[in-house]
Protein backbone atom coordinates (compact mmCIF):
# COMPACT_ATOMS: atom_id res chain seq x y z
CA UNK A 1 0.00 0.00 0.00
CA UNK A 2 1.45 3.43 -0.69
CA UNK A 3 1.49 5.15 2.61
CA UNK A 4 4.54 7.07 3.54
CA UNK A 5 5.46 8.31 7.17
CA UNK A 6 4.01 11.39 6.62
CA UNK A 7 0.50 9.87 5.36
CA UNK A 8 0.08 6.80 7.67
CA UNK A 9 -2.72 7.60 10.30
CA UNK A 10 -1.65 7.73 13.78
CA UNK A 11 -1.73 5.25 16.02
CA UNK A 12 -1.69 4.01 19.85
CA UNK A 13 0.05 0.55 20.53
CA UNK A 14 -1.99 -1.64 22.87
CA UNK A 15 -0.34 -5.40 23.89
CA UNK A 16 2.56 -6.28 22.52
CA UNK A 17 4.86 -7.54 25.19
CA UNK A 18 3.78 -11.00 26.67
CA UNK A 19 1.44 -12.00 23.93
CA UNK A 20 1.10 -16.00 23.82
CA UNK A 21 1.78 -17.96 21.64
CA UNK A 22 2.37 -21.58 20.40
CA UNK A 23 5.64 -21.61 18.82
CA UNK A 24 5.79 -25.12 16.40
CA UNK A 25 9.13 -26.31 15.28
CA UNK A 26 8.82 -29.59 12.87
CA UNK A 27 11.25 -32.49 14.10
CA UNK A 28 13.97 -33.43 12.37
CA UNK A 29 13.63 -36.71 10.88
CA UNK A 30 15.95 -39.72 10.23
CA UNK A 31 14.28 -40.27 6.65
CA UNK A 32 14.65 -36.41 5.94
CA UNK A 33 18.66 -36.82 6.95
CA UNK A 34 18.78 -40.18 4.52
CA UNK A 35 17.20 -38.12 1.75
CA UNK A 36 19.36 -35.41 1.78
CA UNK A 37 22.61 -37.68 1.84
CA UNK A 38 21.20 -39.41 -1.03
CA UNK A 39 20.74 -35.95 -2.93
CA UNK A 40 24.68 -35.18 -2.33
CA UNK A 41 25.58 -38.57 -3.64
CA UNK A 42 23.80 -37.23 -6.48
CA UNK A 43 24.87 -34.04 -6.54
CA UNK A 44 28.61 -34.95 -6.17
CA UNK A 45 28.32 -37.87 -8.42
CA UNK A 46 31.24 -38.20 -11.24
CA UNK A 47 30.18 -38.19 -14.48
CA UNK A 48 31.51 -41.18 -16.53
CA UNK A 49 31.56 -42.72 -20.20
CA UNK A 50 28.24 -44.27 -21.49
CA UNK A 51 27.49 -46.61 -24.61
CA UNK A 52 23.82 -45.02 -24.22
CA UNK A 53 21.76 -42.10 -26.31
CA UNK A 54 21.91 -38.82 -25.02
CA UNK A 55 19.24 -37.88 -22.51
CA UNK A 56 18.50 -35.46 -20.42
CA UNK A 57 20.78 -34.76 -17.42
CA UNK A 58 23.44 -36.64 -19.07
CA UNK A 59 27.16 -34.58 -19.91
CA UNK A 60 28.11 -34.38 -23.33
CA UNK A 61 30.78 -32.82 -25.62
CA UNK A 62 30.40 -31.86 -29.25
CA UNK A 63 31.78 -29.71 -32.66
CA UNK A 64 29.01 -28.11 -33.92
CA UNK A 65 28.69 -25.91 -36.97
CA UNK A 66 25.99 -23.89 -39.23
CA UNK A 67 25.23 -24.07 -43.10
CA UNK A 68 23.14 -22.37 -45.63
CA UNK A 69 23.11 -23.59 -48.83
CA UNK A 70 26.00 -25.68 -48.10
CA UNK A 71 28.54 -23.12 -47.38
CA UNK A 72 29.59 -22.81 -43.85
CA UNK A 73 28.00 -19.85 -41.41
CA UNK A 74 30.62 -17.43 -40.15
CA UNK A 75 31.35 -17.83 -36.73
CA UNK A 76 29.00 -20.71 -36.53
CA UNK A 77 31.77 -23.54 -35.55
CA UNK A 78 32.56 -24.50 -31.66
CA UNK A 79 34.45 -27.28 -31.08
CA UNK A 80 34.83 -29.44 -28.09
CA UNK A 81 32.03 -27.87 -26.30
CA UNK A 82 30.99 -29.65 -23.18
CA UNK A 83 27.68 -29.19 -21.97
CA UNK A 84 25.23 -30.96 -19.21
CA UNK A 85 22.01 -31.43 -21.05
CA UNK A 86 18.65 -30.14 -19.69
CA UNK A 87 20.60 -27.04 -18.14
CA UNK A 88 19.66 -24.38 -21.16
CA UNK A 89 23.43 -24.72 -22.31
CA UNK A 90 22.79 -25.57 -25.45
CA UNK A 91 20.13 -23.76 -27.98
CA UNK A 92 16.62 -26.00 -27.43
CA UNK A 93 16.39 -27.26 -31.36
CA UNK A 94 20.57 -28.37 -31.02
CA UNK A 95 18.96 -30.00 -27.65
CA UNK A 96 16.57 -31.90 -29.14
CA UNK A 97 18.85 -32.90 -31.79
CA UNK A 98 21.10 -34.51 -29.70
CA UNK A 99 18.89 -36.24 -27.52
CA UNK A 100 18.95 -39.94 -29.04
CA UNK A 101 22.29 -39.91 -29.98
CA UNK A 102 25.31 -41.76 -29.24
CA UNK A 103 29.28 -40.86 -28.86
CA UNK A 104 30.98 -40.94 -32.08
CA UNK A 105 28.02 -40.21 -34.00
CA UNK A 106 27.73 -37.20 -36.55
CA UNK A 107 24.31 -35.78 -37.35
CA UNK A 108 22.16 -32.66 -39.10
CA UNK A 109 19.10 -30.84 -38.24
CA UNK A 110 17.27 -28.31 -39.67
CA UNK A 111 17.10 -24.54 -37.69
CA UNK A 112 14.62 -21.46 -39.34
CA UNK A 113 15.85 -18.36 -38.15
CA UNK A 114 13.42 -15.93 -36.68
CA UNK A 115 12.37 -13.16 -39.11
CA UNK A 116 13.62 -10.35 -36.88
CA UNK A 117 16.80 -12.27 -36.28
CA UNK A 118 19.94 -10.03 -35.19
CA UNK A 119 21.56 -11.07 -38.21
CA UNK A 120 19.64 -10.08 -40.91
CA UNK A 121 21.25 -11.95 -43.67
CA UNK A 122 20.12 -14.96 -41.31
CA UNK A 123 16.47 -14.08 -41.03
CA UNK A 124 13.98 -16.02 -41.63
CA UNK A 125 16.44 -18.69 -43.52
CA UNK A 126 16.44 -21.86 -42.68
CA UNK A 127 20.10 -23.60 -42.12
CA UNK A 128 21.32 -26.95 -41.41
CA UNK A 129 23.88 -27.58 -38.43
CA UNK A 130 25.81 -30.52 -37.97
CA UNK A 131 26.87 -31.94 -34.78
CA UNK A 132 29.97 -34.19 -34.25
CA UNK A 133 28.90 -35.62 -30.44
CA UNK A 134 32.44 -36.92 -29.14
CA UNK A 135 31.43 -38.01 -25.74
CA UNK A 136 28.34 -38.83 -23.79
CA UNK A 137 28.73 -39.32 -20.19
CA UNK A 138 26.15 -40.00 -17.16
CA UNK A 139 26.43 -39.48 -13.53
CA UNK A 140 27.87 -42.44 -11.66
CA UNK A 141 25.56 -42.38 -8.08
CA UNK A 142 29.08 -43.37 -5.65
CA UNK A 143 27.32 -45.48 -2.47
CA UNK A 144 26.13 -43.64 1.06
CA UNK A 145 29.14 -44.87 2.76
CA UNK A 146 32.67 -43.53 5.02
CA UNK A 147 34.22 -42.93 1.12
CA UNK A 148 31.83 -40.52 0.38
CA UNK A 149 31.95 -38.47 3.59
CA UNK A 150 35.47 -38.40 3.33
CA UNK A 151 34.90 -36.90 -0.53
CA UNK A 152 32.83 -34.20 1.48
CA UNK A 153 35.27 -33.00 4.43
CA UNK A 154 34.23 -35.49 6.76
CA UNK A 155 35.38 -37.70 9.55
CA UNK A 156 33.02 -40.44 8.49
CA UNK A 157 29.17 -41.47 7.63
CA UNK A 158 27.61 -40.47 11.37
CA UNK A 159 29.84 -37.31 10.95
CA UNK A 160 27.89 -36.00 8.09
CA UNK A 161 24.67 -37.48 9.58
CA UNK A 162 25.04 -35.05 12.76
CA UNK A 163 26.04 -32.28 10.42
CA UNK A 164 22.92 -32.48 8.35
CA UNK A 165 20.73 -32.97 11.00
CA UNK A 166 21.98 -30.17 13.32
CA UNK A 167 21.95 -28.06 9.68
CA UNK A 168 18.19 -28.83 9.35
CA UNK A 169 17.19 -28.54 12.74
CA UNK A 170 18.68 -24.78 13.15
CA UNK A 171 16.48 -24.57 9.96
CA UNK A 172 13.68 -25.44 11.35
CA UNK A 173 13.78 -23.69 14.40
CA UNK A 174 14.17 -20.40 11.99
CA UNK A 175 11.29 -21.44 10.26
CA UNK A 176 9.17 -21.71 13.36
CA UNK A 177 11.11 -18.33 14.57
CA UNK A 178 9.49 -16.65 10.88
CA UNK A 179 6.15 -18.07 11.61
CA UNK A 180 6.32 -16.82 15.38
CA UNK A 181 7.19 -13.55 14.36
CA UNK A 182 4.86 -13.05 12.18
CA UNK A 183 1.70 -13.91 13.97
CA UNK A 184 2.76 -11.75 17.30
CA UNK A 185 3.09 -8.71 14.99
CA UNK A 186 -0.10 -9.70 13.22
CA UNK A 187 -1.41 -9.57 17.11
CA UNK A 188 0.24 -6.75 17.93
CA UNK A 189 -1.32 -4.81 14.50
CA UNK A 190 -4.75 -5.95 15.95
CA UNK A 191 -4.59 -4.36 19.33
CA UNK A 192 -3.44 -0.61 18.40
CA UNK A 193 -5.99 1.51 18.47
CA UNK A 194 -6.30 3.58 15.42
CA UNK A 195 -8.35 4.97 12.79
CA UNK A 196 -8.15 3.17 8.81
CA UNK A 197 -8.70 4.74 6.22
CA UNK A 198 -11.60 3.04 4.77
CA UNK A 199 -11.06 4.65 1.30
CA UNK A 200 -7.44 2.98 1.06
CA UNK A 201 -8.59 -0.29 2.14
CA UNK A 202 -11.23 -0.05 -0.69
CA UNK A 203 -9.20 0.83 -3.43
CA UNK A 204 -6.48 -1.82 -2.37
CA UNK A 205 -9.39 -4.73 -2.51
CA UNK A 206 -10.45 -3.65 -5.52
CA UNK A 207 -7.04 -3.56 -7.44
CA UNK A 208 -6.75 -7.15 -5.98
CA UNK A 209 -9.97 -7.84 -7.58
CA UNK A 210 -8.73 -6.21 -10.70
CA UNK A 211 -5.35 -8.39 -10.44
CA UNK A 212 -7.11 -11.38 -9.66
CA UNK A 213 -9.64 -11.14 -12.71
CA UNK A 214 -6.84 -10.72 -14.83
CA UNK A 215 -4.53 -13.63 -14.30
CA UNK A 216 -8.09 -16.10 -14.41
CA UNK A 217 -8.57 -13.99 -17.69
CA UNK A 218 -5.39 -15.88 -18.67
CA UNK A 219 -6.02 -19.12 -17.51
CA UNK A 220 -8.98 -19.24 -19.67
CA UNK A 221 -11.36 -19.07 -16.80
CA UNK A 222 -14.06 -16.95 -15.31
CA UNK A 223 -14.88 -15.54 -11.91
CA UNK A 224 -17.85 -17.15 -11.55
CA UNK A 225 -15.77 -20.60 -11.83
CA UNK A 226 -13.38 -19.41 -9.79
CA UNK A 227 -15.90 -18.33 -6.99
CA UNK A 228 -17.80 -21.11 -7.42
CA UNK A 229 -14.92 -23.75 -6.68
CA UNK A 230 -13.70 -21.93 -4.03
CA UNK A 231 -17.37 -21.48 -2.38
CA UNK A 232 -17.34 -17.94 -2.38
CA UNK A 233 -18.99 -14.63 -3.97
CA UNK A 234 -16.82 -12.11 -5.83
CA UNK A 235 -18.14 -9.81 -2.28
CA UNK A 236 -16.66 -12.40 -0.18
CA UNK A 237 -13.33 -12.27 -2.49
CA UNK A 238 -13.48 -8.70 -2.28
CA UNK A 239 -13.87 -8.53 1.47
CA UNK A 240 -11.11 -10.94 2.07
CA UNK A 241 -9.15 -8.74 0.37
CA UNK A 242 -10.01 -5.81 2.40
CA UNK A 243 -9.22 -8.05 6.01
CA UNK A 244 -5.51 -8.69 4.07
CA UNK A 245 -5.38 -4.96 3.55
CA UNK A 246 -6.02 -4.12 6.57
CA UNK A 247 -3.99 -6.65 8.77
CA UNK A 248 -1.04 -5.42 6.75
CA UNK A 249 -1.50 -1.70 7.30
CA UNK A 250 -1.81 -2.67 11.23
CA UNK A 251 1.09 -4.65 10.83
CA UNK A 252 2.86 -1.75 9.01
CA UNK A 253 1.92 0.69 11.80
CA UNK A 254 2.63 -1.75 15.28
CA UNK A 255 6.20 -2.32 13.51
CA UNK A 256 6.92 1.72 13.16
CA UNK A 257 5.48 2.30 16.68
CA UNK A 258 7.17 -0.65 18.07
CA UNK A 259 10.28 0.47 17.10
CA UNK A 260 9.38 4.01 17.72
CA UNK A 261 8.78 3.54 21.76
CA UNK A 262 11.84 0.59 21.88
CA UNK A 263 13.97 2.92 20.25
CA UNK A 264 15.04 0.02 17.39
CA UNK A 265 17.20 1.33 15.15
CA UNK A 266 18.58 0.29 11.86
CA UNK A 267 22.19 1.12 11.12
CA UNK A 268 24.22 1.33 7.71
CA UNK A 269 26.02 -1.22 8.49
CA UNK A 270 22.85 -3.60 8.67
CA UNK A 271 21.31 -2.45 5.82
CA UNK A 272 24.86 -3.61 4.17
CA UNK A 273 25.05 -7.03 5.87
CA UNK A 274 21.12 -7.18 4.38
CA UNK A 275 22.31 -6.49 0.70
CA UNK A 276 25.60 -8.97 1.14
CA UNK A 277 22.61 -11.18 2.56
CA UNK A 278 19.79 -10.84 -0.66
CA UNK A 279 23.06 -10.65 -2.81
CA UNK A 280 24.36 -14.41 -1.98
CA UNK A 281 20.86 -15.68 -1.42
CA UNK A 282 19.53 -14.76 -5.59
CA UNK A 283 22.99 -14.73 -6.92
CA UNK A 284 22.93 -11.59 -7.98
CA UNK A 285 25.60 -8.58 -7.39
CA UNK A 286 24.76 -6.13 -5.01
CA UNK A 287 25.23 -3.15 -7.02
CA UNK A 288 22.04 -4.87 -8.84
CA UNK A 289 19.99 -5.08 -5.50
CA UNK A 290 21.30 -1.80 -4.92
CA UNK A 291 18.97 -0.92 -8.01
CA UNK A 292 16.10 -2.71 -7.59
CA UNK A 293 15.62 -1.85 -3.71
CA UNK A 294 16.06 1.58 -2.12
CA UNK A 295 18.18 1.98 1.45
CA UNK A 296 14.81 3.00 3.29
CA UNK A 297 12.87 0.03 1.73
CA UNK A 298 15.93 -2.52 2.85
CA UNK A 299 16.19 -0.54 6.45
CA UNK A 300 12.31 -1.18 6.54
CA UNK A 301 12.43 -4.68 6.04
CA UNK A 302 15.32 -4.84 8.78
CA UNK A 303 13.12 -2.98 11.02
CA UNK A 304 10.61 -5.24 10.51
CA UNK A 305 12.80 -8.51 11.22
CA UNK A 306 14.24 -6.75 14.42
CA UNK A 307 10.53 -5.68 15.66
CA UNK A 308 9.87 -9.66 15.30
CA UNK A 309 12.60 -10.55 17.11
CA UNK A 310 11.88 -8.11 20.02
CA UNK A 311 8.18 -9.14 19.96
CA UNK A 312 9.48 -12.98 20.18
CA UNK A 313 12.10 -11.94 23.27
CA UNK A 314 9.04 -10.69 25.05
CA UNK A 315 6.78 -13.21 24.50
CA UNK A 316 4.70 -15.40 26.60
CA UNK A 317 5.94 -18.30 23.97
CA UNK A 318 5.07 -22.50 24.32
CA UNK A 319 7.49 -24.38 22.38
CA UNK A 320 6.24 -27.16 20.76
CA UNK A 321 8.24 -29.89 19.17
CA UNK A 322 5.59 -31.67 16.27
CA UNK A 323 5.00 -35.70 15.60
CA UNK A 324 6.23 -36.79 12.64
């Protein structure tokens, strides 16, 4: 919603020290530690020389040039180019082309350019390429044993067991942290006292509503389907809408006066650690997240994470470990 310090309606914090709540952290299972060992084998797995076609997943290398009319494309060759199939390396008709194929074979297929093609000699022509596959190697799966703990960095099998499982239980007790946190802001949103603006929350549903009719628009299907299978009227759609508007604004305001009257703060140095943080976490630079999200909007979502933490220091929490 676009509300701005200076437009946000004012508000008086009720509760939000002490509020209870049930705080559920999923176990850590020996099945869930098996599966994951299983997906390093894979992971890790050497690829080695195969007699069988080319499928998907599989690691190939290959010459492969262009022709039109028989003559060779400029620039078209590559030679010894090695290439994991299924991973987008490799243009999707060359691909399919290879898929079926063995090492040491040599094979053609047809590839129309499109007719706005970068190359405009190229466009809308239709060339062969030829593809010399050298090699064609799958993944050899190496047995859950000492060997391949070892391969990893450590001591032995239990070693990596304990690792995993200490690795997935300090994941899940973040996860149940995340869940915590948000549902004692949530309460905390419900118990200020303040006045909504009713006009805001309207115009929010009803671009929801707008956004909503669009993307069944796309799917080829209507609202009344869509109300109908979910068992509600577009008013009930639209209200729900509203409640979601609403319980964020609160949410919105109990985190500024939260931090407001427990004077949390957000330094530079935070909002730095919080780039270096969304930078490793999508892969992408930071001088690109730098772009895409202003200092105020990353110093309000580290507001936001340190008003959940507060709110779960000063809870009335019940710890609860689930069954499998």
């Amino acid at each position: 919603m676009e509300q701005t310090a200076n437009t946000m309606p004012a508000a008086a914090l009720g509760q939000y020290k002490g509020l209870a709540f049930t705080r559920r952290v999923r176990p850590v299972s020996d099945k869930a530690v098996e599966a994951d060992i299983g997906n390093l084998a894979r992971v890790h797995a050497p690829f080695v020389p195969t007699d069988a076609p080319a499928a998907r997943g599989m690691r190939v290398t290959l010459d492969f040039e262009g022709f039109l009319e028989g003559a060779p494309i400029p620039d078209s060759r590559m030679e010894k180019v090695t290439v994991v199939l299924g991973t987008g390396q490799l243009m999707p008709a060359a691909e399919e082309a290879v898929y079926g194929h063995c090492a040491g074979e040599t094979f053609r297929f047809d590839f129309t350019y499109p007719a706005d093609f970068r190359v405009p000699e190229l466009s809308g022509r239709t060339a062969q390429f030829e593809i010399c596959l050298h090699t064609v190697e799958r993944k050899q799966v190496p047995p859950v044993d000492d060997a391949l703990a070892k391969s990893l960095g450590y001591e032995d099998l239990d070693a990596l067991r304990e690792s995993l499982r200490e690795k997935k239980r300090l994941s899940h007790e973040a996860n149940a942290d995340r869940i915590a946190g948000a549902a004692l802001l949530d309460m905390a949103g419900a118990n200020l006292t303040v006045e909504l603006p009713a006009e805001l929350l309207a115009q929010n549903a009803e671009y929801q509503m707008t956004q909503l009719r669009e993307k069944l628009r796309k799917s080829k299907m209507t609202m009344e389907l869509y109300c109908k299978s979910a068992g509600l009227t577009p008013e009930q759609v639209r209200e729900g809408y509203r409640r979601e508007a609403e319980r964020q604004l609160r949410a919105m305001l109990a985190v500024r006066a939260i931090a407001e009257a427990e004077k949390i703060t957000v330094t530079q140095q935070e909002v730095d650690a919080e780039i270096a943080r969304l930078s490793k976490l999508h892969d992408t630079p930071e001088e690109e997240i730098r772009k895409v999200l202003s200092r105020d909007a990353i110093a309000a979502a580290v507001t936001n994470q340190k008003v959940q933490r507060f709110l779960l220091d000063h809870a009335a929490l019940t710890s609860v470990v689930e069954k499998e």
